[in-house]
PDB file of N, CA and C in Angstrom:
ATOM      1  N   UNK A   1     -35.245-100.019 -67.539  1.00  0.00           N
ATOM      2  CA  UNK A   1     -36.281 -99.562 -66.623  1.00  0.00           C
ATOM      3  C   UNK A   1     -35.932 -98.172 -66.122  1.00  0.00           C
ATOM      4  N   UNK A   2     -36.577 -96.831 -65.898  1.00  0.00           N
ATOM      5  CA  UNK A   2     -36.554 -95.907 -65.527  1.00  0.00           C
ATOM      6  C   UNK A   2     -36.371 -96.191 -64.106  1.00  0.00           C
ATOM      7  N   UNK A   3     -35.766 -95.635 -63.405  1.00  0.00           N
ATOM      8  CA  UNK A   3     -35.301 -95.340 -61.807  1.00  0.00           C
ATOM      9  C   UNK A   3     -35.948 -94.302 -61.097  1.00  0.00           C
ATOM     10  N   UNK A   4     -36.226 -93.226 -61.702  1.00  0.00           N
ATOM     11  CA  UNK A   4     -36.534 -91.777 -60.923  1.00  0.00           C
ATOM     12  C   UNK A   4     -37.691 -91.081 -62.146  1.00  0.00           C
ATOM     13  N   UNK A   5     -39.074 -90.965 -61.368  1.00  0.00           N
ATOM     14  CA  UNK A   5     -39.507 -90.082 -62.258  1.00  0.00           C
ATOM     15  C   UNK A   5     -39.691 -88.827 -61.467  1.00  0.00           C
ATOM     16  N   UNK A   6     -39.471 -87.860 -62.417  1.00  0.00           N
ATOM     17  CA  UNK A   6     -39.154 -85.965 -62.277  1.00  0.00           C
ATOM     18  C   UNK A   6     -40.606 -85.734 -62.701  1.00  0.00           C
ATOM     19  N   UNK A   7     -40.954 -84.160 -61.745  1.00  0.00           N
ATOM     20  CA  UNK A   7     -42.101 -83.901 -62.563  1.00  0.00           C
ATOM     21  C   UNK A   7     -42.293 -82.480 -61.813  1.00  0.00           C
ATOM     22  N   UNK A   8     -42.822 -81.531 -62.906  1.00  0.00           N
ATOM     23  CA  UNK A   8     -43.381 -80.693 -62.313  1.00  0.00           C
ATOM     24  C   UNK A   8     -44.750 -79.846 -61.884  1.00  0.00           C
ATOM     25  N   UNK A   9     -45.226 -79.791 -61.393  1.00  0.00           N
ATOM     26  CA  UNK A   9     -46.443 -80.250 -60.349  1.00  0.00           C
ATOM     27  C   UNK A   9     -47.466 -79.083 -61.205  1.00  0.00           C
ATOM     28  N   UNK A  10     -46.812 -78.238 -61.659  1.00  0.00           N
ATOM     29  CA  UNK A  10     -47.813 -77.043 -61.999  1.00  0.00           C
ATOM     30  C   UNK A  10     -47.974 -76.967 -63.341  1.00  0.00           C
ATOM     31  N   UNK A  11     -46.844 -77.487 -64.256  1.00  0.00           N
ATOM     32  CA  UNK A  11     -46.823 -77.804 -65.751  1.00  0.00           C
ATOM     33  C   UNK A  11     -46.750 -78.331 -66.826  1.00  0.00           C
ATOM     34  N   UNK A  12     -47.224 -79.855 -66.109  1.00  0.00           N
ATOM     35  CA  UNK A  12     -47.738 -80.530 -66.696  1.00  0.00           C
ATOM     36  C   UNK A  12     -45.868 -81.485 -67.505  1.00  0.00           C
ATOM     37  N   UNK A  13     -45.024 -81.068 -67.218  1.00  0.00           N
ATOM     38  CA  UNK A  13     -43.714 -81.848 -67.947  1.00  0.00           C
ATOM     39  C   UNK A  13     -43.521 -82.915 -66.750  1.00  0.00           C
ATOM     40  N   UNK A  14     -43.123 -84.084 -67.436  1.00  0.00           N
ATOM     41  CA  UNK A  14     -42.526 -85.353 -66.891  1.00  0.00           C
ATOM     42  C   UNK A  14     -41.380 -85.708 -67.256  1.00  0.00           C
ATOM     43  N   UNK A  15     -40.375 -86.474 -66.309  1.00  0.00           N
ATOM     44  CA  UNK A  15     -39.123 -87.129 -66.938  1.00  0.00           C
ATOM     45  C   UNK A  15     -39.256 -88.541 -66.248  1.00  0.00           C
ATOM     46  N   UNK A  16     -38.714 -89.014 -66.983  1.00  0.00           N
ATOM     47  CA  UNK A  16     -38.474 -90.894 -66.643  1.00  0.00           C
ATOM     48  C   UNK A  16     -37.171 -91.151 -66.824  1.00  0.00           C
ATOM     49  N   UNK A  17     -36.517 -90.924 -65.847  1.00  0.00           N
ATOM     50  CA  UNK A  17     -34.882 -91.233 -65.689  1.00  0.00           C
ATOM     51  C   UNK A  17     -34.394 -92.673 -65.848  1.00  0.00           C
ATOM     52  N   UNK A  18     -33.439 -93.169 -66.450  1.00  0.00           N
ATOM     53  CA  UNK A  18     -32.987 -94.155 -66.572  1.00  0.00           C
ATOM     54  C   UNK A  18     -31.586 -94.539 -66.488  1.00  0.00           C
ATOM     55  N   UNK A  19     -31.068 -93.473 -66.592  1.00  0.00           N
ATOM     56  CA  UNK A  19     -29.437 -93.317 -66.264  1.00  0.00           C
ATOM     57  C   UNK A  19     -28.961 -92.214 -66.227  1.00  0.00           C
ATOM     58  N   UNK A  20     -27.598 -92.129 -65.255  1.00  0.00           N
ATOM     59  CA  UNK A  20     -26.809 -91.008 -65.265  1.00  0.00           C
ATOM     60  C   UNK A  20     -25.352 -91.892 -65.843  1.00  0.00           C
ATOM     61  N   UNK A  21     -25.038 -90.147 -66.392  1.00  0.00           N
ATOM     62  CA  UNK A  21     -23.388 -90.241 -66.824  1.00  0.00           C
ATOM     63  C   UNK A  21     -22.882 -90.532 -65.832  1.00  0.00           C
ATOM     64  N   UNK A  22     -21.684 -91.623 -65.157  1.00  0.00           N
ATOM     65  CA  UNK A  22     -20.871 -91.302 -64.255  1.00  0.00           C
ATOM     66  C   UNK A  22     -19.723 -90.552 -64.607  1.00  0.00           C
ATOM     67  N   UNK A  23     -19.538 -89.793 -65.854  1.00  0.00           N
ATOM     68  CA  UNK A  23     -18.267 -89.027 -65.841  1.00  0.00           C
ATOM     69  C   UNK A  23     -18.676 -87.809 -65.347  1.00  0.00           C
ATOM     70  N   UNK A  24     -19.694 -87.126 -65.024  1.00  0.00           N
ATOM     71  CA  UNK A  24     -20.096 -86.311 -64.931  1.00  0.00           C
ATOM     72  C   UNK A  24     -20.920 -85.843 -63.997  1.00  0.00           C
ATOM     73  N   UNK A  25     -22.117 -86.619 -63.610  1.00  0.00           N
ATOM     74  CA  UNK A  25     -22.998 -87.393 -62.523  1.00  0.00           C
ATOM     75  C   UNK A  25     -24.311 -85.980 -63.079  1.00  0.00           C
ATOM     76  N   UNK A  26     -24.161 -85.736 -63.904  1.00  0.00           N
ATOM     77  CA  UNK A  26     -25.304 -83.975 -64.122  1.00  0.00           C
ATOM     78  C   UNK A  26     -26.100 -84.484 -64.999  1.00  0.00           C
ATOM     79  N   UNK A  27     -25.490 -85.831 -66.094  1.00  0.00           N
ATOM     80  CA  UNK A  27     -26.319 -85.934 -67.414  1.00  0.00           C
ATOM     81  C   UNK A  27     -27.452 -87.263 -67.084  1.00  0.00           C
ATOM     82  N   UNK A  28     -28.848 -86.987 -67.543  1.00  0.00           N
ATOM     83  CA  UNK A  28     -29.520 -88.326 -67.083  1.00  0.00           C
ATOM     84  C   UNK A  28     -29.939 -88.175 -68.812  1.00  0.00           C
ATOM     85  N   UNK A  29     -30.188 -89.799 -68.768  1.00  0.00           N
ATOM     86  CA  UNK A  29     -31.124 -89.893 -70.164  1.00  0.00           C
ATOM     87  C   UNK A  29     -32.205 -90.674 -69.635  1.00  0.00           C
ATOM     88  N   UNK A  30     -33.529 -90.310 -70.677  1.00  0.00           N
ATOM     89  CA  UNK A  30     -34.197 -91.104 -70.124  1.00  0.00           C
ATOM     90  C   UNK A  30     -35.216 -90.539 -71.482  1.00  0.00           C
ATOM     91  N   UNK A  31     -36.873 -90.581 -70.602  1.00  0.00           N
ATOM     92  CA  UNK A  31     -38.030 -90.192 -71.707  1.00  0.00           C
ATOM     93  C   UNK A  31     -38.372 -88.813 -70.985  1.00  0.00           C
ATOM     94  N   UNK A  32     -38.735 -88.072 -71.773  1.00  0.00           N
ATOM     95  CA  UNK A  32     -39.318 -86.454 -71.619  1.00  0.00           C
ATOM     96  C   UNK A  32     -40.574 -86.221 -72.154  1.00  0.00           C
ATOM     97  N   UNK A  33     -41.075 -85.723 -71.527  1.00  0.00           N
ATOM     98  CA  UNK A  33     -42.865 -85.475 -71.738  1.00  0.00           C
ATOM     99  C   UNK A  33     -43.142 -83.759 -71.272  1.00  0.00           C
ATOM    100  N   UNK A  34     -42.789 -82.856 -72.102  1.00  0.00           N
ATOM    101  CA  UNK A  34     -42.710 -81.398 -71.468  1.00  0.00           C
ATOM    102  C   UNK A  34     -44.338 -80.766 -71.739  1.00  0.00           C
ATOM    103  N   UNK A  35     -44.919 -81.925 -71.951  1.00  0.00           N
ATOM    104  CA  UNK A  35     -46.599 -81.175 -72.021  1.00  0.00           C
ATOM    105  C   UNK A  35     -46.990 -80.806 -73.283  1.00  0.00           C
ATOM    106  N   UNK A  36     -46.489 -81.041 -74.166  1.00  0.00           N
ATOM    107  CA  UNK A  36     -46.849 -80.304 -75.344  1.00  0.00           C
ATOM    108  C   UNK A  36     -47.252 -81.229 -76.463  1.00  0.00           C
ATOM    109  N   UNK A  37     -47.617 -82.588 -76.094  1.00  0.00           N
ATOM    110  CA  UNK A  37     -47.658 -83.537 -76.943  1.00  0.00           C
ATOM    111  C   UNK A  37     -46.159 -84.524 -77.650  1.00  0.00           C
ATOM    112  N   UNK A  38     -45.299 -84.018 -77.396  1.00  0.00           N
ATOM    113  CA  UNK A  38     -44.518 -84.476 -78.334  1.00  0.00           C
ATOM    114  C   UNK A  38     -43.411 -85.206 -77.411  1.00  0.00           C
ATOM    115  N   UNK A  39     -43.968 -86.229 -76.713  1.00  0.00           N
ATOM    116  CA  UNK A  39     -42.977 -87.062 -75.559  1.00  0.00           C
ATOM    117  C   UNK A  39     -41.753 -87.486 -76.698  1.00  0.00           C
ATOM    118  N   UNK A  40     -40.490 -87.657 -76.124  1.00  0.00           N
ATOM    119  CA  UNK A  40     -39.110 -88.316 -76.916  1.00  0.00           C
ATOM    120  C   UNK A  40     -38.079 -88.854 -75.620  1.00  0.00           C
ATOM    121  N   UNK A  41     -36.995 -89.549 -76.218  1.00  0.00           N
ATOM    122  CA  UNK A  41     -36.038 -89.740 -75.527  1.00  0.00           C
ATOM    123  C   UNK A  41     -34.904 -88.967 -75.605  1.00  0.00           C
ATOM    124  N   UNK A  42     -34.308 -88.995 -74.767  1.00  0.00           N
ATOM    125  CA  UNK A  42     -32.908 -87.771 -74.525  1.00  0.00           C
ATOM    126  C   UNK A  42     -32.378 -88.217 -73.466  1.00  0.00           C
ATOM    127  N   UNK A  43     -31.104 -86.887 -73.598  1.00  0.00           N
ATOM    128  CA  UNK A  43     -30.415 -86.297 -72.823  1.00  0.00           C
ATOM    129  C   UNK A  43     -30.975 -85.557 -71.746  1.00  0.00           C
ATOM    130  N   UNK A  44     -30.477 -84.939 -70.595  1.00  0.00           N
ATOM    131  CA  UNK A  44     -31.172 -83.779 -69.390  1.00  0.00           C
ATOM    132  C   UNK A  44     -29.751 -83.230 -68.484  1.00  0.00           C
ATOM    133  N   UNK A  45     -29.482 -82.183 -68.386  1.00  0.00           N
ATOM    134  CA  UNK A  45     -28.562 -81.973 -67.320  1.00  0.00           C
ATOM    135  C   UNK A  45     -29.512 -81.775 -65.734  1.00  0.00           C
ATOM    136  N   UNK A  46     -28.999 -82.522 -65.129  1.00  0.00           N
ATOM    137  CA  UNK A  46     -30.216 -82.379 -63.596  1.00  0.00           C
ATOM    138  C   UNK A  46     -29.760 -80.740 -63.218  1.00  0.00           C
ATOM    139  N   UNK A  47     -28.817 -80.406 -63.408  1.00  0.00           N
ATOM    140  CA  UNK A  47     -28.896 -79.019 -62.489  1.00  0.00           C
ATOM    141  C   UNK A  47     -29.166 -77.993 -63.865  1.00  0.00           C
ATOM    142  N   UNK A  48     -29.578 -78.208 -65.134  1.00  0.00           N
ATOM    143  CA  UNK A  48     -30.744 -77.513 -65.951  1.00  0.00           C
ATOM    144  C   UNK A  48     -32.124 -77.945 -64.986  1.00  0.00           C
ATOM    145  N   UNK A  49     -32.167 -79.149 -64.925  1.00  0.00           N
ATOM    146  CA  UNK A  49     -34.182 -79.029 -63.762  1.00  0.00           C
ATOM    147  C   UNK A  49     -34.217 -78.517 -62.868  1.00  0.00           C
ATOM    148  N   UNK A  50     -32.823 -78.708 -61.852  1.00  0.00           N
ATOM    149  CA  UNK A  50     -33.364 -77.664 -60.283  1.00  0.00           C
ATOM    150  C   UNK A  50     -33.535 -76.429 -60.727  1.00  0.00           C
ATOM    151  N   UNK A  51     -32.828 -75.706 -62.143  1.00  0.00           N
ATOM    152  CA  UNK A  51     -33.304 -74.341 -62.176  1.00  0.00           C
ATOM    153  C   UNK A  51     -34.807 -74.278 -62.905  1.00  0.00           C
ATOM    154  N   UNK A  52     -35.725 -75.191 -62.953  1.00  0.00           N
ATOM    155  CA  UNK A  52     -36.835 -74.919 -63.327  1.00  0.00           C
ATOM    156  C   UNK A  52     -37.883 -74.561 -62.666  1.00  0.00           C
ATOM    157  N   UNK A  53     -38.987 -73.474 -62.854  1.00  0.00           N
ATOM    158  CA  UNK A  53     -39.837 -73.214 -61.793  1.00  0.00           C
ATOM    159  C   UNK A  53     -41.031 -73.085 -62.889  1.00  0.00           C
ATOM    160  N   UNK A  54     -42.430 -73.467 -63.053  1.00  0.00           N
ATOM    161  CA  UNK A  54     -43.123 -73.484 -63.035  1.00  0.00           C
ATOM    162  C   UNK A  54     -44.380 -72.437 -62.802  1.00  0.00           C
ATOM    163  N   UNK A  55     -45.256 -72.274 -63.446  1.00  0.00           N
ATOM    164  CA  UNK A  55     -46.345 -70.685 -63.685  1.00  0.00           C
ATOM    165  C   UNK A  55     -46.133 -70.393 -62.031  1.00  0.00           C
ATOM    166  N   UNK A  56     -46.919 -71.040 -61.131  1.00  0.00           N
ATOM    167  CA  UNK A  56     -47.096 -71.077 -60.272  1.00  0.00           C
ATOM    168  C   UNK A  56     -45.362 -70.905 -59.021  1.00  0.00           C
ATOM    169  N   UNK A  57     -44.661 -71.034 -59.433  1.00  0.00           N
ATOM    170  CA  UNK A  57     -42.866 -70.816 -58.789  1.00  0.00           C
ATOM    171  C   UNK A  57     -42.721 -72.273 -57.812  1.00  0.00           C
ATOM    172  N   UNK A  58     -43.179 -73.467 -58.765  1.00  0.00           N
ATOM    173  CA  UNK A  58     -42.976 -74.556 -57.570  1.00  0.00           C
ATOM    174  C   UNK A  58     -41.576 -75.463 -58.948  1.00  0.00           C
ATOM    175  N   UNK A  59     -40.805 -75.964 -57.937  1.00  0.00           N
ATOM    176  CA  UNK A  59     -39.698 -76.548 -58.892  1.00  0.00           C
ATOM    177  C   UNK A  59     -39.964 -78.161 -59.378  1.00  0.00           C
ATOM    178  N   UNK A  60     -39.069 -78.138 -60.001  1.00  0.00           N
ATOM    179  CA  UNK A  60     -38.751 -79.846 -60.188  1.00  0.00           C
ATOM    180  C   UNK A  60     -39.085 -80.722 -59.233  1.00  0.00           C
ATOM    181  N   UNK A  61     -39.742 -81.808 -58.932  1.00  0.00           N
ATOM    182  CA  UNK A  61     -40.042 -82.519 -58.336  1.00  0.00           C
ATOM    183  C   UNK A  61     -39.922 -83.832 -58.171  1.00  0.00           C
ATOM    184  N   UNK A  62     -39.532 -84.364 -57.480  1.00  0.00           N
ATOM    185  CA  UNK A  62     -39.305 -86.043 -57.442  1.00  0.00           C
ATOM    186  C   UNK A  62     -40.585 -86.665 -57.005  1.00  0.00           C
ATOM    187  N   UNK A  63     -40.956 -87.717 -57.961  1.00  0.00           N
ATOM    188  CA  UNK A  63     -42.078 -88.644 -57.024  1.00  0.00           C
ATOM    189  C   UNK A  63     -41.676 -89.885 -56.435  1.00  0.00           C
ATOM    190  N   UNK A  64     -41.559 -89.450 -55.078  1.00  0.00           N
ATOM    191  CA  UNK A  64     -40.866 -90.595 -54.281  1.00  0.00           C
ATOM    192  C   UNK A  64     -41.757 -91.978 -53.865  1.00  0.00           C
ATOM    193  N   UNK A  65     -42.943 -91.428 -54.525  1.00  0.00           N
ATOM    194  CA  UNK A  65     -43.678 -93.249 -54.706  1.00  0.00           C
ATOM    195  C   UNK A  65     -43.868 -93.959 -56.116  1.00  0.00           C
ATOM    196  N   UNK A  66     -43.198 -93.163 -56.962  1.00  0.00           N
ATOM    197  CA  UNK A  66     -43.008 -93.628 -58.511  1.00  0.00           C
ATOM    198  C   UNK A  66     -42.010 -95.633 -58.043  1.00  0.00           C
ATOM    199  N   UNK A  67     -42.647 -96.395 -58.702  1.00  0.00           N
ATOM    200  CA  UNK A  67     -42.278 -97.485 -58.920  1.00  0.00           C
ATOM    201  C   UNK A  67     -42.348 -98.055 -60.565  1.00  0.00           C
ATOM    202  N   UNK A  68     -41.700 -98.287 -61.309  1.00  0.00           N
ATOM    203  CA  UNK A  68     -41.424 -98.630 -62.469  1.00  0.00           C
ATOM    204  C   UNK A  68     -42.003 -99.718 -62.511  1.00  0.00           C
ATOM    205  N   UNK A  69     -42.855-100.190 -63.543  1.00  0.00           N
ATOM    206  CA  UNK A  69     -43.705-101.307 -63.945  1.00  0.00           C
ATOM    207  C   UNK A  69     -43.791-101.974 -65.227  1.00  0.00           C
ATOM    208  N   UNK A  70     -42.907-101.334 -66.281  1.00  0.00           N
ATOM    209  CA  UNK A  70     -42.775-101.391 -67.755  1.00  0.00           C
ATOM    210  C   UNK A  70     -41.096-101.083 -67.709  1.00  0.00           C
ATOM    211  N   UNK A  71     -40.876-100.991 -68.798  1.00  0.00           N
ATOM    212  CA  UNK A  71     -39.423-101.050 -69.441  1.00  0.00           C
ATOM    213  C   UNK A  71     -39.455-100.109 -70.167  1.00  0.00           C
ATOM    214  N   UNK A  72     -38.667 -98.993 -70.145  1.00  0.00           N
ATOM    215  CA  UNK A  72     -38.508 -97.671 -70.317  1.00  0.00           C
ATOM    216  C   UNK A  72     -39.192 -97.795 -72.296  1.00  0.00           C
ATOM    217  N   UNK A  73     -38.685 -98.693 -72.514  1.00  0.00           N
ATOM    218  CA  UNK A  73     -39.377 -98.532 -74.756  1.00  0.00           C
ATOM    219  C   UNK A  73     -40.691 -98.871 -74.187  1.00  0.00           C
ATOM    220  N   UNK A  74     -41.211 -99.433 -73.298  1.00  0.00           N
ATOM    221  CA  UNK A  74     -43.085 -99.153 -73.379  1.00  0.00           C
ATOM    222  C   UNK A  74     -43.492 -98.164 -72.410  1.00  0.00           C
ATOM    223  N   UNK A  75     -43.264 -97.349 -71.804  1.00  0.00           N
ATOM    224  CA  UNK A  75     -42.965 -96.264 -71.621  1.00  0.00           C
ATOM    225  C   UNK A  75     -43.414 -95.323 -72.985  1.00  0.00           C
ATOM    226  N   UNK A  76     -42.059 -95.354 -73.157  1.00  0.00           N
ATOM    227  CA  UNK A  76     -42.300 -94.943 -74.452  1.00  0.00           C
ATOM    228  C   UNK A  76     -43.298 -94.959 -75.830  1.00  0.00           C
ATOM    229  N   UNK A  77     -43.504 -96.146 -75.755  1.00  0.00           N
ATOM    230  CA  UNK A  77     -44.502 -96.616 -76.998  1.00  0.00           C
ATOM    231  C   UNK A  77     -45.759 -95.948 -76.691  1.00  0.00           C
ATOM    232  N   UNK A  78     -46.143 -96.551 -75.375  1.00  0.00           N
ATOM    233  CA  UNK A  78     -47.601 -96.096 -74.970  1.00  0.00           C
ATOM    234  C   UNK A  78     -47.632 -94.219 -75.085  1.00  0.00           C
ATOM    235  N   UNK A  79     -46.540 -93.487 -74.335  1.00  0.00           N
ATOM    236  CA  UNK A  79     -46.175 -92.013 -74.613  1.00  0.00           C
ATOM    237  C   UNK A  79     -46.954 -91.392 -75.958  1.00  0.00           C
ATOM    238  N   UNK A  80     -45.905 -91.999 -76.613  1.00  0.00           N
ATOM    239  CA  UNK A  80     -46.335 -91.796 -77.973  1.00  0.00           C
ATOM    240  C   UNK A  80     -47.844 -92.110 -78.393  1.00  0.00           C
ATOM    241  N   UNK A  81     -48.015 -92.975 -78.465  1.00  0.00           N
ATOM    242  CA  UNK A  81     -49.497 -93.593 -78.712  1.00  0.00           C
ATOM    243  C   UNK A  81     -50.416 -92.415 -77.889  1.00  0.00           C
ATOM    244  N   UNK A  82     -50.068 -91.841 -76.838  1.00  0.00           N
ATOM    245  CA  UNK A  82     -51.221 -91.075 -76.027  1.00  0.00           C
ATOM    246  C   UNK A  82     -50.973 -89.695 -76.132  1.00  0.00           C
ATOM    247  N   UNK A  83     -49.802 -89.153 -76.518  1.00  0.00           N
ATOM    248  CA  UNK A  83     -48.977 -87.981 -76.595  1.00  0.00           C
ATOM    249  C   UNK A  83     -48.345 -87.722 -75.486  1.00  0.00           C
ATOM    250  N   UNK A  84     -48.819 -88.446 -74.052  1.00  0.00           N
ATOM    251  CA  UNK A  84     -47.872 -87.880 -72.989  1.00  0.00           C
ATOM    252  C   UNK A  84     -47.669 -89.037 -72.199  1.00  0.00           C
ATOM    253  N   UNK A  85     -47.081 -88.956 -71.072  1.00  0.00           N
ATOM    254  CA  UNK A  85     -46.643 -90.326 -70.224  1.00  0.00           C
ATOM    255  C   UNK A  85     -48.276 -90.220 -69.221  1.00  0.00           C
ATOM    256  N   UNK A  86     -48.605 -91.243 -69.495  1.00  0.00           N
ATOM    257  CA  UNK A  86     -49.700 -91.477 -68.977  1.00  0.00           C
ATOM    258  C   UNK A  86     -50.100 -91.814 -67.161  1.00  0.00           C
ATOM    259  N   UNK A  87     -48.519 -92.507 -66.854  1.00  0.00           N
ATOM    260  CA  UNK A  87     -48.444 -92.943 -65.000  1.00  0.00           C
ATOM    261  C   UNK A  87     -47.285 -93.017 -64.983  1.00  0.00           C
TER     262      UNK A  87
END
């Protein structure tokens, strides 16, 4: 199940966090949706997202009413099936 979804407000990219490294505490994996159709799973260093800013100069964003309702592979499936994370 994803824990934290990331997003940025002006460009359309999503993340669906599902774990961090504890050797490290920087690396999350999860699903990525950067707007362009082509959602996948990965790797992310979180302090690569705080340096992200957006057309508009608004950053990375947490949605602090994101509640997980699926299991990160349907997540995924549906992603795919639609090209982007849909909720």
């Amino acid at each position: 199940m994803p824990t934290v979804r990331l997003f940025t407000p002006d460009a359309h990219a999503t993340w669906l966090l599902a774990a961090l490294d504890p050797a490290d505490g920087d690396t999350a994996w999860g699903l990525f949706d950067l707007g362009i159709g082509m959602p996948g799973l990965g790797h992310v260093k979180l302090s690569d997202l705080a340096s992200i800013v957006g057309p508009r100069k608004q950053p990375v964003m947490r949605d602090r009413h994101f509640q997980p309702v699926r299991l990160l592979s349907e997540y995924l499936r549906l992603a795919e099936e639609n090209g982007s994370i849909t909720d």
